[in-house]
N, C-alpha and C. Protein backbone atom coordinates (compact mmCIF):
# COMPACT_ATOMS: atom_id res chain seq x y z
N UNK A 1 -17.31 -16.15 -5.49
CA UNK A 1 -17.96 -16.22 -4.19
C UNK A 1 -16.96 -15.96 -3.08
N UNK A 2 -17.29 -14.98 -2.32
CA UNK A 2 -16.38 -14.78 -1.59
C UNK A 2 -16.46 -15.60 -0.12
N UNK A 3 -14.91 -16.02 0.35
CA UNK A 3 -15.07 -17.08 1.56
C UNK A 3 -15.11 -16.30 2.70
N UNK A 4 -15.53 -17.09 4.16
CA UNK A 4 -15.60 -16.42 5.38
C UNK A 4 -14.34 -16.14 5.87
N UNK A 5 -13.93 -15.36 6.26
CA UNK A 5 -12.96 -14.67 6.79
C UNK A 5 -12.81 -13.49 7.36
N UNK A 6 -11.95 -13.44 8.84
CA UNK A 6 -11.77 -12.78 9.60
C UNK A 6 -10.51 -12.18 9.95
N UNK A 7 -10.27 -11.05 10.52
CA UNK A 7 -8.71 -10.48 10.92
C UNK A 7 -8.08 -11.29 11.60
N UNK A 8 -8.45 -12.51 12.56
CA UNK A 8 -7.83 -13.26 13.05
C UNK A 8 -7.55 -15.03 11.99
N UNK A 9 -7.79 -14.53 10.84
CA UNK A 9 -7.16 -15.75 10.07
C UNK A 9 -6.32 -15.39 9.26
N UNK A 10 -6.03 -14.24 8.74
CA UNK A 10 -4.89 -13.22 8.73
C UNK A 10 -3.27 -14.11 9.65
N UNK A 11 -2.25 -14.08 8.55
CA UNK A 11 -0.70 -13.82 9.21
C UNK A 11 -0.30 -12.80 8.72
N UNK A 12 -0.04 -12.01 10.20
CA UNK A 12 1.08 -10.94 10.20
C UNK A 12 2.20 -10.94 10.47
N UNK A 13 3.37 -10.95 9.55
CA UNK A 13 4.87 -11.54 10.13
C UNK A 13 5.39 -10.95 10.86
N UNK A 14 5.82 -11.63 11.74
CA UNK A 14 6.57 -10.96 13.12
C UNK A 14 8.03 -10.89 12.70
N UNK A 15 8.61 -10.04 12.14
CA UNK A 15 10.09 -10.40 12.08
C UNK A 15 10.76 -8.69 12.40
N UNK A 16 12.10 -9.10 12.43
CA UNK A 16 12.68 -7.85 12.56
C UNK A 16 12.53 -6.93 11.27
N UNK A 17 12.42 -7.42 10.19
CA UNK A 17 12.21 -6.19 8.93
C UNK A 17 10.68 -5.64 9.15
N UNK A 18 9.77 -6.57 9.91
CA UNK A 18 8.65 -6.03 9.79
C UNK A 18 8.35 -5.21 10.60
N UNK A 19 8.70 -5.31 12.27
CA UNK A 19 8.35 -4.57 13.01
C UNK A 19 9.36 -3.20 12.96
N UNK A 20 10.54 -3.01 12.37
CA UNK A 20 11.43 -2.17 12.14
C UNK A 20 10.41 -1.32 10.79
N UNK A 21 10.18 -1.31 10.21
CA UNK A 21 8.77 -1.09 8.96
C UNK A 21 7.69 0.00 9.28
N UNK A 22 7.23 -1.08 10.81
CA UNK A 22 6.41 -0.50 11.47
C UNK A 22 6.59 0.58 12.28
N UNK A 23 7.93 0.40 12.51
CA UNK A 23 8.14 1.61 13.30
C UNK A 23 8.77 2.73 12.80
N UNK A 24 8.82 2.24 11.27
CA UNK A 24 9.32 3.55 10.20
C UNK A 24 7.93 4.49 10.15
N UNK A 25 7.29 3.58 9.64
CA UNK A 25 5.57 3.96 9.29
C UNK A 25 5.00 5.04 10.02
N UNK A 26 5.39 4.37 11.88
CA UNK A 26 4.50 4.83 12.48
C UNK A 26 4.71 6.41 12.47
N UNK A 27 6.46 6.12 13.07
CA UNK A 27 7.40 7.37 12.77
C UNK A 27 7.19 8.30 11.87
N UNK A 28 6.53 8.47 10.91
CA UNK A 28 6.85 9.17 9.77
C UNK A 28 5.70 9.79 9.28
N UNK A 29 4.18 8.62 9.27
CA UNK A 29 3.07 8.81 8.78
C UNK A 29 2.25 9.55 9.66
N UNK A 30 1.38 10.08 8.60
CA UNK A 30 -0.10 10.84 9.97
C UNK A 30 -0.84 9.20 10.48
N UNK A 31 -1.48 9.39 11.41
CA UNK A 31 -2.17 8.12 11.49
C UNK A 31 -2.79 7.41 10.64
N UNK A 32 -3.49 8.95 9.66
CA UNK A 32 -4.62 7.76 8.74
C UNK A 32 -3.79 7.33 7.40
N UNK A 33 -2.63 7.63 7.08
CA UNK A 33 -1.78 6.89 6.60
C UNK A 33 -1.40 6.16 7.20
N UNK A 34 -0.80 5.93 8.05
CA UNK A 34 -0.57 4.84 8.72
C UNK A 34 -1.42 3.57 8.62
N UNK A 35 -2.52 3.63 8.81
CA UNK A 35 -3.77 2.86 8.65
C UNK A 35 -4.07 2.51 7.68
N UNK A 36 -3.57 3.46 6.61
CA UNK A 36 -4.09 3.12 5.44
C UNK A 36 -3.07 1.93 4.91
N UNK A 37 -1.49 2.03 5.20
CA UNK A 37 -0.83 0.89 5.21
C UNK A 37 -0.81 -0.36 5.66
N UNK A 38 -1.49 -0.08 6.88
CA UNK A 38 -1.48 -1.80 7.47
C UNK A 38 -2.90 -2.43 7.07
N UNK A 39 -4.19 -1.37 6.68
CA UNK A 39 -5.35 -2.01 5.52
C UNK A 39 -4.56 -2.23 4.34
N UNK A 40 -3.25 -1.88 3.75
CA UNK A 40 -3.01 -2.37 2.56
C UNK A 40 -2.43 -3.85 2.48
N UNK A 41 -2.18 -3.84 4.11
CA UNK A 41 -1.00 -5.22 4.17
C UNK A 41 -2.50 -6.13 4.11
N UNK A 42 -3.37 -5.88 4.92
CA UNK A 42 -4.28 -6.72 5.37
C UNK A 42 -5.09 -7.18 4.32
N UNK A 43 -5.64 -6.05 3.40
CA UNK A 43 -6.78 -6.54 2.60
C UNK A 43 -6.21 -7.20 1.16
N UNK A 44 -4.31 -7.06 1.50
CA UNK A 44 -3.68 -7.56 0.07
C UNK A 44 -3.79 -9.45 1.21
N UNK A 45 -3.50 -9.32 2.26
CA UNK A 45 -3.31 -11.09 2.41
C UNK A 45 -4.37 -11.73 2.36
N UNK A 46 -5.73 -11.27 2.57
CA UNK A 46 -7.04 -11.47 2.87
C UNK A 46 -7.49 -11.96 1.35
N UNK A 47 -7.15 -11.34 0.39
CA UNK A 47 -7.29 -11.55 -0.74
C UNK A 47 -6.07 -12.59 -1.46
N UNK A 48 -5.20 -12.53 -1.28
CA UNK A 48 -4.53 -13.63 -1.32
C UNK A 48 -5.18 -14.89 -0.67
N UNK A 49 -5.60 -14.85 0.47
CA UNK A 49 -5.75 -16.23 0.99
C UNK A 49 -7.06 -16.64 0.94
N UNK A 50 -8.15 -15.93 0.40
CA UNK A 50 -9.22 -16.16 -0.43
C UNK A 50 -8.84 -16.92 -1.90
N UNK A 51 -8.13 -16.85 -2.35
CA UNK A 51 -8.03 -17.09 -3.87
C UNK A 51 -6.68 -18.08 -4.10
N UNK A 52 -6.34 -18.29 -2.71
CA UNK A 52 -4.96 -19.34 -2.66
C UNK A 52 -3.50 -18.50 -3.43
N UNK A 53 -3.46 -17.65 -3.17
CA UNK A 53 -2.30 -16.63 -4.42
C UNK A 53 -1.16 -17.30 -2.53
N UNK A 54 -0.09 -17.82 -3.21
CA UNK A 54 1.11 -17.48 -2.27
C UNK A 54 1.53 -16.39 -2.26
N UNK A 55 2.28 -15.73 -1.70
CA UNK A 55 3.00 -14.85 -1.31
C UNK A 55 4.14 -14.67 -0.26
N UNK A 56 4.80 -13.57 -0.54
CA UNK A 56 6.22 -13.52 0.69
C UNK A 56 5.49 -12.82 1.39
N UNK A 57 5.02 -13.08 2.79
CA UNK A 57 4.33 -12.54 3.67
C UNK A 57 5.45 -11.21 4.30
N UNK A 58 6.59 -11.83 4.62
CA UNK A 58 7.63 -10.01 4.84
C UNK A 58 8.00 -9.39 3.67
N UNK A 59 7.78 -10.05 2.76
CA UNK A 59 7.86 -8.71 1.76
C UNK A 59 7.28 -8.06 1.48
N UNK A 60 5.79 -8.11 1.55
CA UNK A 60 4.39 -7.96 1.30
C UNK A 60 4.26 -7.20 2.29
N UNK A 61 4.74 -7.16 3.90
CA UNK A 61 4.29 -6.31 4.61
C UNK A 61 5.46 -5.13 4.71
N UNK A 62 6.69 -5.54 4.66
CA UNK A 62 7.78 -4.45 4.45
C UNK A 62 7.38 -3.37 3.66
N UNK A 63 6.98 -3.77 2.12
CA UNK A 63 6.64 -2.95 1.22
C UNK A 63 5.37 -2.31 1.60
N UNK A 64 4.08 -2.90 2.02
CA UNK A 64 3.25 -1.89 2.29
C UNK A 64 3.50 -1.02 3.53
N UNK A 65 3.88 -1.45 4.00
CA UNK A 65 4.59 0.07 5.27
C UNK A 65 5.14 0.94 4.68
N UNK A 66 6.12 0.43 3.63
CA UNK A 66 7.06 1.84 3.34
C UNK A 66 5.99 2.26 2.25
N UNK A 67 5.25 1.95 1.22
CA UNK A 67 4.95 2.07 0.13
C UNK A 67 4.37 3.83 -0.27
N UNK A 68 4.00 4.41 0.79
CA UNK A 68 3.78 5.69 0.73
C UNK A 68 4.62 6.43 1.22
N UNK A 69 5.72 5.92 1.81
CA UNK A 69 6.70 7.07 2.59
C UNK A 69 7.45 7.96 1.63
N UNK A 70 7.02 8.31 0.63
CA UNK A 70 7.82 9.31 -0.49
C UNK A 70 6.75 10.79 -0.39
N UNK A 71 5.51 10.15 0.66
CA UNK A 71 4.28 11.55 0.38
C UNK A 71 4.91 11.93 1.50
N UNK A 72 5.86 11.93 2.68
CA UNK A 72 6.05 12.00 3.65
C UNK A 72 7.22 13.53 3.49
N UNK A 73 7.23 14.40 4.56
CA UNK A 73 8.00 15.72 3.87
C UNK A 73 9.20 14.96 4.24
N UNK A 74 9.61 14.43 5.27
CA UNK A 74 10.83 14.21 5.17
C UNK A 74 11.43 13.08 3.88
N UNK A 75 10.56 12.67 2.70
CA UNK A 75 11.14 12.04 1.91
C UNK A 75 10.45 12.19 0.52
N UNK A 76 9.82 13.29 0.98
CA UNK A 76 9.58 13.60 -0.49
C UNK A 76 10.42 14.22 -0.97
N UNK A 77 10.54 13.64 -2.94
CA UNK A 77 11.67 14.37 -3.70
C UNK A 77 11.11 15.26 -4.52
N UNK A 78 11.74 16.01 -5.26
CA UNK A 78 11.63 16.95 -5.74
C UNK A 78 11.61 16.40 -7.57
N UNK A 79 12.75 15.38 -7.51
CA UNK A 79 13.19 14.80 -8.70
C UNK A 79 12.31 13.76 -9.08
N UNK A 80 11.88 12.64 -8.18
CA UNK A 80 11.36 11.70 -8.61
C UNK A 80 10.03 11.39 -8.34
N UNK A 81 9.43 10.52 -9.00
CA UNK A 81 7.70 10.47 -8.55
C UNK A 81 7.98 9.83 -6.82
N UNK A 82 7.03 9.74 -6.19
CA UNK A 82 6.99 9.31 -5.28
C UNK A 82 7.08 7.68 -4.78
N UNK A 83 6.44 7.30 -5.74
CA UNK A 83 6.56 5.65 -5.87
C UNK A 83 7.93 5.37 -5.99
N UNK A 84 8.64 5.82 -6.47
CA UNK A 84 10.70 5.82 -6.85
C UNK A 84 10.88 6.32 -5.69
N UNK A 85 11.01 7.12 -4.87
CA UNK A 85 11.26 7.70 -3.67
C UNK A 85 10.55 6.92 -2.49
N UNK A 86 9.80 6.17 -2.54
CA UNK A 86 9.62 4.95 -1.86
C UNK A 86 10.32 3.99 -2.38
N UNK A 87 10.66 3.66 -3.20
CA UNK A 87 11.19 2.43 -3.50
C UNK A 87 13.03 2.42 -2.99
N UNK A 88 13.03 3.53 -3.47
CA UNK A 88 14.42 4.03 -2.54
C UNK A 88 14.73 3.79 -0.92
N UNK A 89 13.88 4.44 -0.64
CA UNK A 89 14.04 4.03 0.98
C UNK A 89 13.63 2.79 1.80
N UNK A 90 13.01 2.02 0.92
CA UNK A 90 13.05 0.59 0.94
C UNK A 90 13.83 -0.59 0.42
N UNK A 91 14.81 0.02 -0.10
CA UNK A 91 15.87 -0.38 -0.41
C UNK A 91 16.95 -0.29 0.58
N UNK A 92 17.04 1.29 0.97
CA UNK A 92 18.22 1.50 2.19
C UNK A 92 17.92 1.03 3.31
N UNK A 93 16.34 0.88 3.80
CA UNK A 93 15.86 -0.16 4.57
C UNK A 93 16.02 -1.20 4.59
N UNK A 94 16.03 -2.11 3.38
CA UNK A 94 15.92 -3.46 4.15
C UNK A 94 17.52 -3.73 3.65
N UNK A 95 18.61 -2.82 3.43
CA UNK A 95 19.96 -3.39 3.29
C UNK A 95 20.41 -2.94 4.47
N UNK A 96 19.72 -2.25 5.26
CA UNK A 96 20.53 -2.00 7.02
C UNK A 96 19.48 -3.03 7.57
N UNK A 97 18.64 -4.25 7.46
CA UNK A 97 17.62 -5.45 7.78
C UNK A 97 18.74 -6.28 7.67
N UNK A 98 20.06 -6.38 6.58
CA UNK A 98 20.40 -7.16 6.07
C UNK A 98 20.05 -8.17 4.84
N UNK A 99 18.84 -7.56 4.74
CA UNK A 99 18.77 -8.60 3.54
C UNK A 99 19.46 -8.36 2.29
N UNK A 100 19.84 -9.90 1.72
CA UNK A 100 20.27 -9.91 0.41
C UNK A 100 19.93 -8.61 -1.10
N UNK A 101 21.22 -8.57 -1.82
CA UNK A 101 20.73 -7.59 -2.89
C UNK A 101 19.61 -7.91 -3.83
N UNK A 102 19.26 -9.06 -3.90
CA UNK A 102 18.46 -8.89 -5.07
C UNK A 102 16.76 -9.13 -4.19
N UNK A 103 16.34 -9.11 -3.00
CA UNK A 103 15.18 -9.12 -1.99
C UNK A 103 15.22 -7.06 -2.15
N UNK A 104 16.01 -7.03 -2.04
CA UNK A 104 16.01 -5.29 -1.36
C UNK A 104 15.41 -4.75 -3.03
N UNK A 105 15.85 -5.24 -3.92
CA UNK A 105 15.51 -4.65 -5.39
C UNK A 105 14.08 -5.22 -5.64
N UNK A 106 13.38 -6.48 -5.38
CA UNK A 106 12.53 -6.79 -4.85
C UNK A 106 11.18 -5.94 -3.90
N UNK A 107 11.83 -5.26 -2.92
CA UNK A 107 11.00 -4.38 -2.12
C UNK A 107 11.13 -3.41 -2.74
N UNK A 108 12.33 -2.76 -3.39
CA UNK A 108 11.32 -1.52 -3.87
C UNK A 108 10.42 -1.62 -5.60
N UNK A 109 10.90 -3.21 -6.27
CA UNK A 109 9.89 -3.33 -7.07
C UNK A 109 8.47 -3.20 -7.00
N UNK A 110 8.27 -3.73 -5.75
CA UNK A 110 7.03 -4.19 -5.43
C UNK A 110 6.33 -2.51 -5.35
N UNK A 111 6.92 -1.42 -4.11
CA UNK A 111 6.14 -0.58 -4.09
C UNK A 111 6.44 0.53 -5.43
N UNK A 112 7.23 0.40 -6.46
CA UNK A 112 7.17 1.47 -7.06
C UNK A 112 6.00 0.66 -8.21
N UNK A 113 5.80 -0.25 -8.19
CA UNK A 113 4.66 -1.27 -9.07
C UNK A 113 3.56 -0.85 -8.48
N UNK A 114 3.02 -0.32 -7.47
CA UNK A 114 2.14 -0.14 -6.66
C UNK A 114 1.07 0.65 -7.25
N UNK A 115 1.59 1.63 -8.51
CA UNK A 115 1.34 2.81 -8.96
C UNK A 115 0.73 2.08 -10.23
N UNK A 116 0.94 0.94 -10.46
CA UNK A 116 0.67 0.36 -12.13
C UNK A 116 -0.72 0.48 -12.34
N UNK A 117 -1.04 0.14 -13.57
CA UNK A 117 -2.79 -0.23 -13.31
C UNK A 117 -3.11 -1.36 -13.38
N UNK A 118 -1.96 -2.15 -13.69
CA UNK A 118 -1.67 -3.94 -13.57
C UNK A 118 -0.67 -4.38 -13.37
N UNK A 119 -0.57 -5.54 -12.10
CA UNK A 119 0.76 -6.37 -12.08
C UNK A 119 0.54 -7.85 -11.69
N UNK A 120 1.09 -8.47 -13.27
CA UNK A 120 0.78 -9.64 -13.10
C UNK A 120 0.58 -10.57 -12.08
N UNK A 121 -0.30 -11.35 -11.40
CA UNK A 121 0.43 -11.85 -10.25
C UNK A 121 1.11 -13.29 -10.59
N UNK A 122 1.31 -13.84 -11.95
CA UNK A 122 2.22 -14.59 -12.40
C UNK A 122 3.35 -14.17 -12.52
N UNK A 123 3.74 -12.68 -12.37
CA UNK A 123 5.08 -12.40 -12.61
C UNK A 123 5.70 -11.68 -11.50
N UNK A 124 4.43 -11.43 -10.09
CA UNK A 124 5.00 -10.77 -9.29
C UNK A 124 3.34 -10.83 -8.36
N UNK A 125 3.74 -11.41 -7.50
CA UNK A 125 2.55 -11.50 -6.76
C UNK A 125 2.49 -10.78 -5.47
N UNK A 126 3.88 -10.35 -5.16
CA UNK A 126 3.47 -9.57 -4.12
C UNK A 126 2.97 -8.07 -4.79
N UNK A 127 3.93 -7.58 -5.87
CA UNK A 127 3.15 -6.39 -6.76
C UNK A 127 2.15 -6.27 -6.88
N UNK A 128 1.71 -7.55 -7.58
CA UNK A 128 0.13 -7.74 -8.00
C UNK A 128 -0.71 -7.42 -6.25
N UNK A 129 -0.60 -7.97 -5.36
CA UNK A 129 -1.83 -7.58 -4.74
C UNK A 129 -1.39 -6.46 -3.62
N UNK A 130 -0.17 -5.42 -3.72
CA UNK A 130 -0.20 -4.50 -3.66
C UNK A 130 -0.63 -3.53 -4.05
N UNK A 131 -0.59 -3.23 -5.56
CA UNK A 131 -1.31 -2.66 -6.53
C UNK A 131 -3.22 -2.79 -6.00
N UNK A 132 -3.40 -4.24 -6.41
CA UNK A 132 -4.68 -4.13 -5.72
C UNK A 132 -5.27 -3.58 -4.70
N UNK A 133 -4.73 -4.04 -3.58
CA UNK A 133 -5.28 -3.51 -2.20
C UNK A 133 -5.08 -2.16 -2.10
N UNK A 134 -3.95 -1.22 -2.72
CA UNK A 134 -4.33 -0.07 -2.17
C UNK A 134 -5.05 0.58 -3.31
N UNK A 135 -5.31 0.05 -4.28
CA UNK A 135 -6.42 0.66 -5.24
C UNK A 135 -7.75 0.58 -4.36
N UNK A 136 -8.06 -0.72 -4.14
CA UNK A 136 -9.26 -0.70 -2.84
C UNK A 136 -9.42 0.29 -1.94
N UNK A 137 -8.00 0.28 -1.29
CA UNK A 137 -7.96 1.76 -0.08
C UNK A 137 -8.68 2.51 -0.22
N UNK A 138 -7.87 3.07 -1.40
CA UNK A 138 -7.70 4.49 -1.85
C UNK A 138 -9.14 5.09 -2.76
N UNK A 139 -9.39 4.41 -3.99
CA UNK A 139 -10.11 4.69 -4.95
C UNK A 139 -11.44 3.80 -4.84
N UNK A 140 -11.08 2.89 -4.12
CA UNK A 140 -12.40 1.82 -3.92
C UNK A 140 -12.25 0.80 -5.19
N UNK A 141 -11.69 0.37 -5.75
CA UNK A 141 -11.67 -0.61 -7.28
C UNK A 141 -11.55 -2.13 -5.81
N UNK A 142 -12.87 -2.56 -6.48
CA UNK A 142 -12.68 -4.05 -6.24
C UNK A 142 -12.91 -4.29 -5.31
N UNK A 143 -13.80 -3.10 -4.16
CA UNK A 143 -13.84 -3.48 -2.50
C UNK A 143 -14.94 -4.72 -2.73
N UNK A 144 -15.34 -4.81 -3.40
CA UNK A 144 -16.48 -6.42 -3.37
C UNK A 144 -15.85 -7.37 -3.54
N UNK A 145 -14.18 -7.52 -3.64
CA UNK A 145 -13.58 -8.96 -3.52
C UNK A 145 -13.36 -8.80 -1.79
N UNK A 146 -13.02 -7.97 -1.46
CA UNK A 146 -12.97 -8.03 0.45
C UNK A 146 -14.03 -8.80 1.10
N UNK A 147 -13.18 -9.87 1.92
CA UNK A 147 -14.47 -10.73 2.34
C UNK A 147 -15.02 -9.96 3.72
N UNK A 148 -16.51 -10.30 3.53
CA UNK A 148 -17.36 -9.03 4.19
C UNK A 148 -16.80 -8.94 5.61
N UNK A 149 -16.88 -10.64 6.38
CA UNK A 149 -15.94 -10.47 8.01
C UNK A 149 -14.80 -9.66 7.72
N UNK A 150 -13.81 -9.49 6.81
CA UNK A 150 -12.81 -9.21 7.09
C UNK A 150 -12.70 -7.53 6.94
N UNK A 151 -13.62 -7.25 5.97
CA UNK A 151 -13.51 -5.94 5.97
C UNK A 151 -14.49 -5.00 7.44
N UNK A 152 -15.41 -6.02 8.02
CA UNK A 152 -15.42 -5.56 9.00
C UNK A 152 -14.96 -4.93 10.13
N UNK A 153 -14.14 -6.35 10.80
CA UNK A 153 -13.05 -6.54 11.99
C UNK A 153 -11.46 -5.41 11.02
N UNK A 154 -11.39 -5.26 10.30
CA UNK A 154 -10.45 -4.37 9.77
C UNK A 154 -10.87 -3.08 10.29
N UNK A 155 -11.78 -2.41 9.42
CA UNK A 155 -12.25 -0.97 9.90
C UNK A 155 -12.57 -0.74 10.97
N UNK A 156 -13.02 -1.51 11.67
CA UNK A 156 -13.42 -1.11 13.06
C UNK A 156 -11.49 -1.25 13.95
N UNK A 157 -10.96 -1.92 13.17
CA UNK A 157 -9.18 -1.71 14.16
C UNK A 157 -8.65 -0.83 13.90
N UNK A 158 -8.65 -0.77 12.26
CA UNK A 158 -7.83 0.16 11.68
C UNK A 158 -8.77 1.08 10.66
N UNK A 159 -9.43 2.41 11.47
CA UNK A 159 -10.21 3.09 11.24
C UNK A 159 -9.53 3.91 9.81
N UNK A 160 -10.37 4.73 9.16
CA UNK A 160 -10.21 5.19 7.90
C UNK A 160 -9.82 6.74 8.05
N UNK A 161 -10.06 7.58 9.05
CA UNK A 161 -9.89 8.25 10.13
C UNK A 161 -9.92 9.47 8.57
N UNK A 162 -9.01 10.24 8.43
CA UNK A 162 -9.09 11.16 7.34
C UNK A 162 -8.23 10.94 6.15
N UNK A 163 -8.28 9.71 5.80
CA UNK A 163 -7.46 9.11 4.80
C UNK A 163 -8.29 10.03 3.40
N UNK A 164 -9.06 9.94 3.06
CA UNK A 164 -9.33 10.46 2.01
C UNK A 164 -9.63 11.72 1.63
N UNK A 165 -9.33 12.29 2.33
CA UNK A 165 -8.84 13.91 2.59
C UNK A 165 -7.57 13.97 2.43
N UNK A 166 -7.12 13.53 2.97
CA UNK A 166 -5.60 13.80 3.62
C UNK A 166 -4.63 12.99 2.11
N UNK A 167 -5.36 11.51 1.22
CA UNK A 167 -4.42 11.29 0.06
C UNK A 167 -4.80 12.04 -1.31
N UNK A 168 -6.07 12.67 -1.38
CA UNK A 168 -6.60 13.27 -2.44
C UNK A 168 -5.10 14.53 -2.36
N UNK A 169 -5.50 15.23 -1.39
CA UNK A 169 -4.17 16.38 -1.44
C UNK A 169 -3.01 16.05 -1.46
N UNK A 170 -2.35 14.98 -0.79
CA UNK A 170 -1.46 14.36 -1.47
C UNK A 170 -0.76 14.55 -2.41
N UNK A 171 -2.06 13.56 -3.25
CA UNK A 171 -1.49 13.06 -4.57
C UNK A 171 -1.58 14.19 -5.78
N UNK A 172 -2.64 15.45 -5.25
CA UNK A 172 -3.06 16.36 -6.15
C UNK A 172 -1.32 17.16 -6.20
N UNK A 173 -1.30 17.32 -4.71
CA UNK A 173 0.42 18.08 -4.99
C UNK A 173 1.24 17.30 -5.18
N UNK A 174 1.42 16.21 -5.79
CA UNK A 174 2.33 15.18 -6.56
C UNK A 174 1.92 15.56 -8.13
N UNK A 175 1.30 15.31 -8.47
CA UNK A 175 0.45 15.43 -9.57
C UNK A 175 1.04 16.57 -10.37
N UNK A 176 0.46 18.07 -9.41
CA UNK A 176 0.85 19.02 -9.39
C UNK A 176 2.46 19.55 -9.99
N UNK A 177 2.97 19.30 -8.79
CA UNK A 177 4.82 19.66 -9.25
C UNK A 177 5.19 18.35 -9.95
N UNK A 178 4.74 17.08 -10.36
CA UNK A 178 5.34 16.44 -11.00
C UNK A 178 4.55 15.80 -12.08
N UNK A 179 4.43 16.66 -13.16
CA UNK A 179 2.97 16.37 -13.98
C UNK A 179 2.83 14.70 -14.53
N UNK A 180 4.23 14.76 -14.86
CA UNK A 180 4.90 13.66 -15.78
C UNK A 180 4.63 12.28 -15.04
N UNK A 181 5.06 12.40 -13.71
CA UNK A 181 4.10 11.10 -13.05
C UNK A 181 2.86 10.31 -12.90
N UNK A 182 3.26 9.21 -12.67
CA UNK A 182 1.99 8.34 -12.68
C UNK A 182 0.58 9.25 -12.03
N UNK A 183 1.14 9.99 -11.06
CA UNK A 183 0.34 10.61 -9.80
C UNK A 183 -0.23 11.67 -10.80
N UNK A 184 0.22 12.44 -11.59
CA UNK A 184 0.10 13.20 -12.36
C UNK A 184 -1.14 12.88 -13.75
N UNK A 185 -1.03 11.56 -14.04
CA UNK A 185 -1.77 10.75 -14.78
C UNK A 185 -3.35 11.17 -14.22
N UNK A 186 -3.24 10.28 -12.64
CA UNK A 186 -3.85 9.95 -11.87
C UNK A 186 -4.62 11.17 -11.40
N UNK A 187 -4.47 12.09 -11.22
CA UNK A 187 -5.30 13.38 -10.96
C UNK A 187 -5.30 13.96 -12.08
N UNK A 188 -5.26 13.85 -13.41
CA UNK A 188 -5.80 14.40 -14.83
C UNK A 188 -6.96 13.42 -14.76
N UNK A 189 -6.71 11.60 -14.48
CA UNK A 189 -7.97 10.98 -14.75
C UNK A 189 -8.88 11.07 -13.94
N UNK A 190 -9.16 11.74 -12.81
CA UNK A 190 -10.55 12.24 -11.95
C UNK A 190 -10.18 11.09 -10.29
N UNK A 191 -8.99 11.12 -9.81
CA UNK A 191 -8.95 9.93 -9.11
C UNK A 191 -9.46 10.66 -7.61
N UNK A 192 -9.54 12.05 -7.76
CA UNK A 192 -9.73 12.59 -6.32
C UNK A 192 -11.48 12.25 -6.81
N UNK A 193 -12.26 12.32 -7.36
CA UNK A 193 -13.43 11.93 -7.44
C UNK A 193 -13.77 10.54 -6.85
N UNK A 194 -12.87 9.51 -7.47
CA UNK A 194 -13.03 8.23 -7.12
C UNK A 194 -12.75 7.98 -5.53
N UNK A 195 -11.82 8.79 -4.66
CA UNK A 195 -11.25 8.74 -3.89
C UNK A 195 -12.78 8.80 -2.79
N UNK A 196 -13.02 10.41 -3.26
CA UNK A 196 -14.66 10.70 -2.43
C UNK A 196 -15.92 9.86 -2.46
N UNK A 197 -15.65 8.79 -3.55
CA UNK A 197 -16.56 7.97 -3.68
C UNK A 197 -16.60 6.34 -3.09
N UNK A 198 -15.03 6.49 -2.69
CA UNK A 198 -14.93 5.04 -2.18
C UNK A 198 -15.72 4.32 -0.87
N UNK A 199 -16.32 3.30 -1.71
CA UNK A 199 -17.54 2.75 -0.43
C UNK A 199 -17.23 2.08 0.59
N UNK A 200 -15.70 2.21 1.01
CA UNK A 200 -15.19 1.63 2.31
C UNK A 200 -15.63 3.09 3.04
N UNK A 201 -15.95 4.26 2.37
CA UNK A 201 -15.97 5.56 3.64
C UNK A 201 -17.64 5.28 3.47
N UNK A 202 -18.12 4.64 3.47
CA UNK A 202 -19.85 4.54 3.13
C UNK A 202 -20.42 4.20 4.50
């Protein structure tokens, strides 16, 4: 049963790794990526705090900011899937944040986990509802755990704008030059279908 909840019962951490994040994001992403990151931060805490899951609230939002910046030209690789090429630059990120070595290995666990089709949230809970929420985003898996206020007051802030246009091609030219990747998996198993079907664009 899902509980009442709204964007304003939501915490968004105010810290210097986060708003430095944000201003990687903003920097870097088209808008509806952009958007599509801070619905990942949102509908991963929303769901956390429906179901009581703790979590590191700046790690959780560090990582979903950067978590797509590998589709980005200035950081896409050539060599590695994209999820590794995020996880990379969230690493060199949060060690110029200052944070400790084993937090920074941490952030880019979390987003190169992002890609899984499961992550425990006994063994990693910010993974775990990273993974989730942007499966929601993206493909639509599970938008009926989003509590209905929240997915409201969300879309109407942080509009969907041409997100599913704009990650289908994406991920198809990930896929594409890097067969062997997850992404590659992921557009053999029909995900640009799922993508057009997701009932957050409904």
């Amino acid at each position: 049963m899902l509980v009442l909840m709204r964007l304003d019962d939501l915490v968004i951490p105010d810290t210097a790794a986060c708003r430095g994040a944000l201003e990687v994001a903003t920097r870097y992403h088209s808008p509806s990526l952009l958007n599509h990151s801070v619905r990942a931060y949102l509908w991963a805490a929303g769901y956390a705090g429906a179901r009581e899951i703790t979590f590191d609230a700046e790690l959780l939002y560090v990582s979903a900011m950067l978590h797509d910046i590998g589709l980005t030209a200035e950081f896409d690789s050539h060599t590695v899937p994209y999820e590794e090429a995020g996880g990379h630059v969230a690493w060199a990120f949060t060690a110029g944040a200052g944070w400790p070595h084993a937090r920074r290995v941490r952030a880019a666990e979390v987003i190169i986990r992002h890609m899984w089709d499961e992550v425990p949230v006994e063994d990693d809970p910010e993974g775990h509802l990273l993974e989730l929420s942007t499966g929601m985003d993206i493909s639509g898996r599970r938008t009926e755990d989003i509590p209905a206020g929240l997915r409201q007051d969300v879309l109407a802030r942080f509009p969907r704008l041409e997100i599913a246009k704009e990650f289908a091609a994406c991920v198809t030219d990930q896929g594409t030059r890097k067969p062997d990747s997850l992404a590659g998996g992921f557009v053999r198993g029909g995900i640009t279908g799922r993508i057009a079907r997701n009932p957050l664009d409904g």
